[in-house]
Protein backbone atom coordinates (compact mmCIF):
# COMPACT_ATOMS: atom_id res chain seq x y z
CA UNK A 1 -55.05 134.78 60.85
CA UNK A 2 -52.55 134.03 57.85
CA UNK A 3 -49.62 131.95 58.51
CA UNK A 4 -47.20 130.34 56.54
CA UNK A 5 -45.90 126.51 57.29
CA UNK A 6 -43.39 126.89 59.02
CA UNK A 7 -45.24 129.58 61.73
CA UNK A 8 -48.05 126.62 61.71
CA UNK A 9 -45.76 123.72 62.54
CA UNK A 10 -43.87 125.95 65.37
CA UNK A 11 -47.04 126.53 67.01
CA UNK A 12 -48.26 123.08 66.95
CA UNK A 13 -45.24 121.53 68.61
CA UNK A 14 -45.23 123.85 71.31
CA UNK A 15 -48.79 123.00 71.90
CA UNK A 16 -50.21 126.02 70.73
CA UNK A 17 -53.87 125.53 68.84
CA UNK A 18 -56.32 127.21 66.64
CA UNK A 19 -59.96 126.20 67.09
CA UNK A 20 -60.24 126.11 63.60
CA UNK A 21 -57.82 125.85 60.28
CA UNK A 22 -58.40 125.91 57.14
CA UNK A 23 -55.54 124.71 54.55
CA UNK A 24 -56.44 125.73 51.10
CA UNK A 25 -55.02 126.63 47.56
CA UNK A 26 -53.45 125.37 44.58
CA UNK A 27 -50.56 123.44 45.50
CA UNK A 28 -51.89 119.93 46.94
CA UNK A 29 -48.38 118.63 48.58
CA UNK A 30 -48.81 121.24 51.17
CA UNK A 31 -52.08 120.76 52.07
CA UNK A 32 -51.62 117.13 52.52
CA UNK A 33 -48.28 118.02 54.48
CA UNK A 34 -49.69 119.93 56.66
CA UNK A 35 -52.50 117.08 57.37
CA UNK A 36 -50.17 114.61 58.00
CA UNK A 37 -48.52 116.37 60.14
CA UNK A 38 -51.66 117.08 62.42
CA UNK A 39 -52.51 113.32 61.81
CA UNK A 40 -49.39 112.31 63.17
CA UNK A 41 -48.02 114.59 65.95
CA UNK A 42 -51.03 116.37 67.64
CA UNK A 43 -52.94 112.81 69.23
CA UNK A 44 -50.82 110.19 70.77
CA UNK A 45 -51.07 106.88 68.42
CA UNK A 46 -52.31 105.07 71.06
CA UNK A 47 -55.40 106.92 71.81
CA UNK A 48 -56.15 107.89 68.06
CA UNK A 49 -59.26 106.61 68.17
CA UNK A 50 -60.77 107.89 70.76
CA UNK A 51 -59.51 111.38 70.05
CA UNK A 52 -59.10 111.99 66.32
CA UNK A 53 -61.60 111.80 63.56
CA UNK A 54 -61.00 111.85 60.12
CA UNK A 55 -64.29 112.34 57.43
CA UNK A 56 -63.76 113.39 53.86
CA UNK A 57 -66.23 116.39 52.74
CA UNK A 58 -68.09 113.78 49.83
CA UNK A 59 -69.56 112.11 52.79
CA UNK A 60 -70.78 114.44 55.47
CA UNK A 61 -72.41 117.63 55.64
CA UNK A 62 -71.25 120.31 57.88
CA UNK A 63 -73.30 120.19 60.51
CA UNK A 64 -71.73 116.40 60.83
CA UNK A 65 -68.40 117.98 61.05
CA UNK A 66 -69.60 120.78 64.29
CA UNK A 67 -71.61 117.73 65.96
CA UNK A 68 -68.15 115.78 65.54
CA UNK A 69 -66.31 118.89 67.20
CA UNK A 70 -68.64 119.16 70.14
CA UNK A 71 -67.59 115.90 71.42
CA UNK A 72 -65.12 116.40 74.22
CA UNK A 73 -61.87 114.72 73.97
CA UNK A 74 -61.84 111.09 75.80
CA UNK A 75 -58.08 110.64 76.25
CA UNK A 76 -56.36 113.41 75.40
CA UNK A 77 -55.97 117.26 75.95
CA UNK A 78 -58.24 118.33 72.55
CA UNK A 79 -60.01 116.36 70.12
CA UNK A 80 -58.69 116.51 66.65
CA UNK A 81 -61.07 116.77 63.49
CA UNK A 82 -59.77 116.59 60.25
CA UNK A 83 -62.15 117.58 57.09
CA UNK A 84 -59.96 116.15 53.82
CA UNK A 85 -61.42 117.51 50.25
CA UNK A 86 -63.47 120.13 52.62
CA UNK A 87 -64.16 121.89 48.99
CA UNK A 88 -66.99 119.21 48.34
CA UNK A 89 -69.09 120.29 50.87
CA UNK A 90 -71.17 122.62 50.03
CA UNK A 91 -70.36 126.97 50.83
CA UNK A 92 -74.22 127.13 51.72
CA UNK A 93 -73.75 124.96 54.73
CA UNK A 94 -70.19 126.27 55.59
CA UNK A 95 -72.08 129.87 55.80
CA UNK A 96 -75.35 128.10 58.02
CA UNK A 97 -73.56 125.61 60.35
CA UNK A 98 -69.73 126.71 60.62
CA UNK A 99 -70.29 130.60 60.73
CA UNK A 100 -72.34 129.89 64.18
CA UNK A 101 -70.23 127.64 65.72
CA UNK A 102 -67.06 129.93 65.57
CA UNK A 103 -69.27 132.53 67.46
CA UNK A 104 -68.12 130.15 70.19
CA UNK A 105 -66.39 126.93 69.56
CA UNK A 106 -65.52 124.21 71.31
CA UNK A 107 -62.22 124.82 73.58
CA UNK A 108 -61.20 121.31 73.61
CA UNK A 109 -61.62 120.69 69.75
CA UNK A 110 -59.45 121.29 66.63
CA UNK A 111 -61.06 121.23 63.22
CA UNK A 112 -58.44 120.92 60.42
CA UNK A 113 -60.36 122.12 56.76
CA UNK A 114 -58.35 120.56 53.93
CA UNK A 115 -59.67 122.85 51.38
CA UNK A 116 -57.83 121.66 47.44
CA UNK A 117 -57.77 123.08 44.07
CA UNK A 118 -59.50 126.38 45.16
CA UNK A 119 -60.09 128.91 47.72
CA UNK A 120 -63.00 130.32 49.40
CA UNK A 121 -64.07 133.66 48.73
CA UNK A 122 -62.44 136.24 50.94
CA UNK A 123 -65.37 138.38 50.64
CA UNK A 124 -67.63 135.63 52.49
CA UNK A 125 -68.06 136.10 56.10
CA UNK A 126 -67.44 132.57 56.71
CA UNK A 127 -64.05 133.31 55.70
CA UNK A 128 -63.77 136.14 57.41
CA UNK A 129 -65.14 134.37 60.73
CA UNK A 130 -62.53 131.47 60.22
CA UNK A 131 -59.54 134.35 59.12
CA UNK A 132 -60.91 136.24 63.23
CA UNK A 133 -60.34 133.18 65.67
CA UNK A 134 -58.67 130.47 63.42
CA UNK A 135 -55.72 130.04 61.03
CA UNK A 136 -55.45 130.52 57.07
CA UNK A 137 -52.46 128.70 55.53
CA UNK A 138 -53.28 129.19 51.72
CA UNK A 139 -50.54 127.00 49.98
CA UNK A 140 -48.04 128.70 47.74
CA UNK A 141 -47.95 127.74 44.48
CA UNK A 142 -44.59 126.26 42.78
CA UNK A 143 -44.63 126.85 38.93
CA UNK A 144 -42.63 124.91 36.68
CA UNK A 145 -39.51 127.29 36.46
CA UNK A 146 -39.15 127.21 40.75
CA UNK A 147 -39.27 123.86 40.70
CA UNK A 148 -35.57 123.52 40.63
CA UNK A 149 -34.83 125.71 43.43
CA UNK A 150 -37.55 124.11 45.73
CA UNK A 151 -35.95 120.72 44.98
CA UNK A 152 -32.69 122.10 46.29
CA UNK A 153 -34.79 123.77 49.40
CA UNK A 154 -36.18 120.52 49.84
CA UNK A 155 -33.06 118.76 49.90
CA UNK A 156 -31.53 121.09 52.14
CA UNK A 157 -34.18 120.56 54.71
CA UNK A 158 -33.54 116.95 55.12
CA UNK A 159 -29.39 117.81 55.67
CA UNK A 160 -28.26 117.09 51.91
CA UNK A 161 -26.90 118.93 48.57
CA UNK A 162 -28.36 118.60 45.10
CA UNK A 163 -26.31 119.22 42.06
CA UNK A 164 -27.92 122.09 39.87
CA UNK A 165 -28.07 119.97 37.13
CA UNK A 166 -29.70 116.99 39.04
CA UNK A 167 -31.79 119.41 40.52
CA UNK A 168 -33.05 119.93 36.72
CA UNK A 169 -33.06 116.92 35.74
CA UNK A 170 -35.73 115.82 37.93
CA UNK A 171 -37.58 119.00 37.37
CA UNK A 172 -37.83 118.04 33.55
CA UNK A 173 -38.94 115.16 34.21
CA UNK A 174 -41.22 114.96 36.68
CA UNK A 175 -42.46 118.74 36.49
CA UNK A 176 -44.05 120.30 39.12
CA UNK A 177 -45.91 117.79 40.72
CA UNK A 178 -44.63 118.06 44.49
CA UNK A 179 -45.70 115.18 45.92
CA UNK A 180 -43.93 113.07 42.90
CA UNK A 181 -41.14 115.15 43.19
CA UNK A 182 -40.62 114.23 47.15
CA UNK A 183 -41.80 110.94 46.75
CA UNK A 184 -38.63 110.09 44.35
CA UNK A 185 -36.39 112.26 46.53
CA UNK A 186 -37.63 110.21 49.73
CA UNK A 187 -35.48 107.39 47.45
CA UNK A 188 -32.72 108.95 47.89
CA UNK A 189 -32.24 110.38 51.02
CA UNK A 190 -31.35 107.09 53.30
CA UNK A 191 -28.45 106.51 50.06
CA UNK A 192 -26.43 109.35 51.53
CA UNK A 193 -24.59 110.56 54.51
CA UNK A 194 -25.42 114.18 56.05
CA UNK A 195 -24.79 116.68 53.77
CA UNK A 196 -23.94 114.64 51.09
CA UNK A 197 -25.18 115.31 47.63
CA UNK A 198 -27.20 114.24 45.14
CA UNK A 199 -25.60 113.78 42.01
CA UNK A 200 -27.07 113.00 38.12
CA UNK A 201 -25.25 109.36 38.13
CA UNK A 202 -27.75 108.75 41.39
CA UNK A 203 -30.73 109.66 39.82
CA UNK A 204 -29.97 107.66 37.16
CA UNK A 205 -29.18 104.66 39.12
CA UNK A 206 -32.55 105.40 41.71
CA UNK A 207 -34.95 106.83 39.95
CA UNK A 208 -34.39 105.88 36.60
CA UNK A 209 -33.89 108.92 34.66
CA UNK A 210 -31.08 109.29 31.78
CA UNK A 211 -28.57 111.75 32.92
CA UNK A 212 -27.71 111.84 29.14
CA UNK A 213 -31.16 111.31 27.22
CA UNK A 214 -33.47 113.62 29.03
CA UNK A 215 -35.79 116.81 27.49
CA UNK A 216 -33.16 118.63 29.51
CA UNK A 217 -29.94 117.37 27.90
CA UNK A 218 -32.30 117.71 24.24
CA UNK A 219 -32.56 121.32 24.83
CA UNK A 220 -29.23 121.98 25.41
CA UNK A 221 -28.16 119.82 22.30
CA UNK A 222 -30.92 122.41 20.67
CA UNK A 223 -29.44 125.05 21.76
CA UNK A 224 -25.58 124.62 19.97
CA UNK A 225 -27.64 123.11 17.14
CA UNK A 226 -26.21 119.41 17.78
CA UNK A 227 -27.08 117.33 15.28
CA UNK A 228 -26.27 114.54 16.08
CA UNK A 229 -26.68 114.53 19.89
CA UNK A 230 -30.16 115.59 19.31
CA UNK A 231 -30.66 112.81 16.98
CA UNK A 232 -29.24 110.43 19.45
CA UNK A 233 -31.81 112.15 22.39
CA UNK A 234 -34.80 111.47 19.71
CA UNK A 235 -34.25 108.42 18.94
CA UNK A 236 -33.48 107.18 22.71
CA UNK A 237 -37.07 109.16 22.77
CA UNK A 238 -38.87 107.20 20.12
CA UNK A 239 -37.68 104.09 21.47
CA UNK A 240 -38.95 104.48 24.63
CA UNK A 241 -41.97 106.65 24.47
CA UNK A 242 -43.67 105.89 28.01
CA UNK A 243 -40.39 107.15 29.58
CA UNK A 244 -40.62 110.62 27.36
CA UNK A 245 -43.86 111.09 25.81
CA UNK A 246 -43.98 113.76 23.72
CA UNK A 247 -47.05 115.78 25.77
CA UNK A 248 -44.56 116.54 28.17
CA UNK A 249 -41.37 117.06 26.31
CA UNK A 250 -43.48 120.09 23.90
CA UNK A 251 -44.66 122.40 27.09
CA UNK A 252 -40.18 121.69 28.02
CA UNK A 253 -39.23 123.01 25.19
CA UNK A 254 -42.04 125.96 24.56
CA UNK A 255 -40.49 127.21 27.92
CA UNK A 256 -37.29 126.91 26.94
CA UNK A 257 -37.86 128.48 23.55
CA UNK A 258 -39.18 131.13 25.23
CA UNK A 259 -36.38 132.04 27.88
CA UNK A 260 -34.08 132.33 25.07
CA UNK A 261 -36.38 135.00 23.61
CA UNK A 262 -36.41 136.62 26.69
CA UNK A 263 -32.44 136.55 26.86
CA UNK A 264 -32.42 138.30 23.63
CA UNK A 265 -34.12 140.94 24.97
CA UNK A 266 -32.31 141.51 28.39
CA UNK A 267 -30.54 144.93 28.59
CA UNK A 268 -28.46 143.61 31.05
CA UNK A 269 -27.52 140.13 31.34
CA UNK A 270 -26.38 140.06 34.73
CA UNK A 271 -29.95 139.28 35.31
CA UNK A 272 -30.55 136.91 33.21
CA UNK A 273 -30.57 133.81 35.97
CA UNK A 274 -33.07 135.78 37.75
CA UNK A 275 -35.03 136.66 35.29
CA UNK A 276 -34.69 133.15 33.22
CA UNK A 277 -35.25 131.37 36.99
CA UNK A 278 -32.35 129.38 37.00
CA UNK A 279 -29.28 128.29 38.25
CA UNK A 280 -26.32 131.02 37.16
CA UNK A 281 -24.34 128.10 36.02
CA UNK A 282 -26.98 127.69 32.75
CA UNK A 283 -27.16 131.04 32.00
CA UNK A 284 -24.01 130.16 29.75
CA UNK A 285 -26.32 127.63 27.67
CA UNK A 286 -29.07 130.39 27.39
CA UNK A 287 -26.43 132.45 25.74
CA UNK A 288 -24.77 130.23 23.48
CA UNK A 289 -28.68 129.76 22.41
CA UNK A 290 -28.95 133.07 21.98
CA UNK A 291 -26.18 133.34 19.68
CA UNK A 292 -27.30 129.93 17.57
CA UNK A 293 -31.50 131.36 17.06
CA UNK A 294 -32.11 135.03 16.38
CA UNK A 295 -35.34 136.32 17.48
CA UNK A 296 -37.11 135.69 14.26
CA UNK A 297 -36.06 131.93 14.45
CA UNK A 298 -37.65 131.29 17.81
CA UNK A 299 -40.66 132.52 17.08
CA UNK A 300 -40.68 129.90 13.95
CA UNK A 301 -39.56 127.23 15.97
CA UNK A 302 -42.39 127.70 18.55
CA UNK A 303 -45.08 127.63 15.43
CA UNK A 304 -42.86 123.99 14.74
CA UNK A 305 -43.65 123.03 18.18
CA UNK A 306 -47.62 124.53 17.71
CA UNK A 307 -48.20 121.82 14.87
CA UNK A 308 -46.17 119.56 16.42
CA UNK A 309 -48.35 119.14 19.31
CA UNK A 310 -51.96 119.49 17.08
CA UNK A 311 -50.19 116.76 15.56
CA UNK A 312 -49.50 114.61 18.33
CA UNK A 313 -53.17 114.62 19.20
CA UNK A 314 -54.50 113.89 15.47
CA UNK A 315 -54.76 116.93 13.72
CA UNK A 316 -53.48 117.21 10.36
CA UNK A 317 -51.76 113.59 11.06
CA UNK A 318 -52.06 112.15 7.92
CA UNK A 319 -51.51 108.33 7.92
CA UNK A 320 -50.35 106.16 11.03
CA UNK A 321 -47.41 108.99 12.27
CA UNK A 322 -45.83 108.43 15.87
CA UNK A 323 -44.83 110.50 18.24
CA UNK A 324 -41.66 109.46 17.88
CA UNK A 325 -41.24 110.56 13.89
CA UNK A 326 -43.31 114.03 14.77
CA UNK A 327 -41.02 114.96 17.46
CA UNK A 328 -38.03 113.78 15.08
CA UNK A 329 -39.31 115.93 12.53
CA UNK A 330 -39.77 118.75 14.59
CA UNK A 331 -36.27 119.09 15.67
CA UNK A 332 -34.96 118.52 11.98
CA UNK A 333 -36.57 121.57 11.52
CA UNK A 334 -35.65 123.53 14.44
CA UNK A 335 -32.18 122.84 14.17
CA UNK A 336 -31.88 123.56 10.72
């Protein structure tokens, strides 16, 4: 049965269990989430181990795992098995050991699959077996231009308020890695009362990010073809190039590059945060963009950033050329 995290959580704190889970997909902050969580709330610390076994799939073989979930619990209601990077053991012996064991499982035992980077085969009967008496909770997947609004989301669950453009500015930054992303929001949280709110000067102070020299603040500078801010932005760039390296500023400002295109093309431009996935309040910037690059202009600029980046990793880099005086060159040119 499919169910999303939220549907998996209620059930487990009213008691309510699966014989079998499997967590799988893309997104790794949920799977390990939802792990944790079963780590931590379903066996009572005290009698952890007696009752709750943890492997990791490079180790064992299935029919490990099934002999594991035979056992019956010693102090506790179930017995709680937890299979982390389940993807490394191999489908054969999910299909051989697990497939017959769901036929009729152990009552007392849970067995948590912590399946990353993939998914099994829906076609596959083992899948099919798990999907009949168990639970499915495939992770969603956050791209890039959500991350913003699941920082906010995020926030709110923990009784707080991001600003939209602190919201961004840690998206920038730290992209969408999840578990980074929560892991330098986790900073912040005991700095604030309930529902207060997250502002840039905070994550400046906390987490170290320049609410003023950030890809974010570059692309806007971009945008109303700045000179001189964006010169200020590169060379606060150059100068510290671990902070900003330029492999992750290029894919910031493709994207961006790219929304504006698809600005231009909007028939109506009510829709633009929607469709641009972003907070209304920047749909102003995207717009003065707009106005600043015709079409024809973008598409140059994004064959600036296509040799920039060849560049950057030693193709047609003549002589000993940083980062730093590629990316300043590249935004000479993209400005003027």
């Amino acid at each position: 049965m499919a169910m999303t995290e939220k549907q998996l959580i209620a059930d487990i704190q009213a008691g309510k269990f699966a014989p079998v889970y499997l967590i799988t997909g893309e997104e790794n902050y949920y799977i390990d989430k939802v792990s944790d969580y079963f780590e931590e709330h379903v066996i009572d610390e005290s009698v952890r181990d007696f009752d709750l076994s943890i492997m990791y799939g490079r180790d064992v073989d299935m029919l490990t795992v099934i002999n594991t979930a035979m056992r019956y619990p010693l102090m506790s209601p179930i017995h709680l098995v937890i299979v982390k990077e389940a993807q490394d053991i191999d489908i054969k012996q999910w299909e051989k050991s697990l497939e017959p064991y769901l036929a009729n499982p152990q009552q007392q035992s849970v067995i948590v699959f912590c399946y990353r980077h993939k998914k099994i085969d829906k076609r596959k009967s083992v899948y099919k077996a798990i999907d009949k008496v168990g639970v499915v909770y495939e992770t969603p997947k956050v791209y890039d231009n959500q991350v913003p609004a699941w920082i906010a989301n995020e926030v709110a669950q923990h009784g707080m308020k991001i600003g939209d453009k602190a919201a961004v500015l840690i998206a920038e930054s730290l992209g969408a890695d999840l578990g980074k992303v929560a892991n330098e929001l986790s900073k912040l949280y005991p700095l604030l009362p309930e529902g207060g709110t997250i502002t840039e000067e905070l994550v400046e102070n906390q987490i170290g990010i320049s609410k003023d020299y950030n890809v974010f603040e570059l692309q806007n500078a971009i945008g109303r073809r700045d000179p001189v801010m964006c010169n200020r932005i590169v060379n606060y760039f150059a100068a510290n190039p671990k902070k900003n390296p330029i492999q992750l500023v290029l894919p910031v400002l493709y994207n961006y590059f790219l929304k504006v295109m698809f600005y231009h093309q909007l028939e109506n431009k009510s829709d633009a945060a929607k469709v641009l996935g972003c907070a209304p309040s920047f749909v102003r910037d995207y717009a003065v963009a707009a106005s600043n690059y015709p079409l024809g202009k973008l598409a140059t600029c994004i064959g600036y950033l296509y040799d920039a980046d060849l560049r950057s990793k030693g193709v047609r880099n003549s002589g000993n050329v940083t980062d730093g005086e590629i990316l300043k060159e590249l935004i000479f040119k993209v400005i003027h």
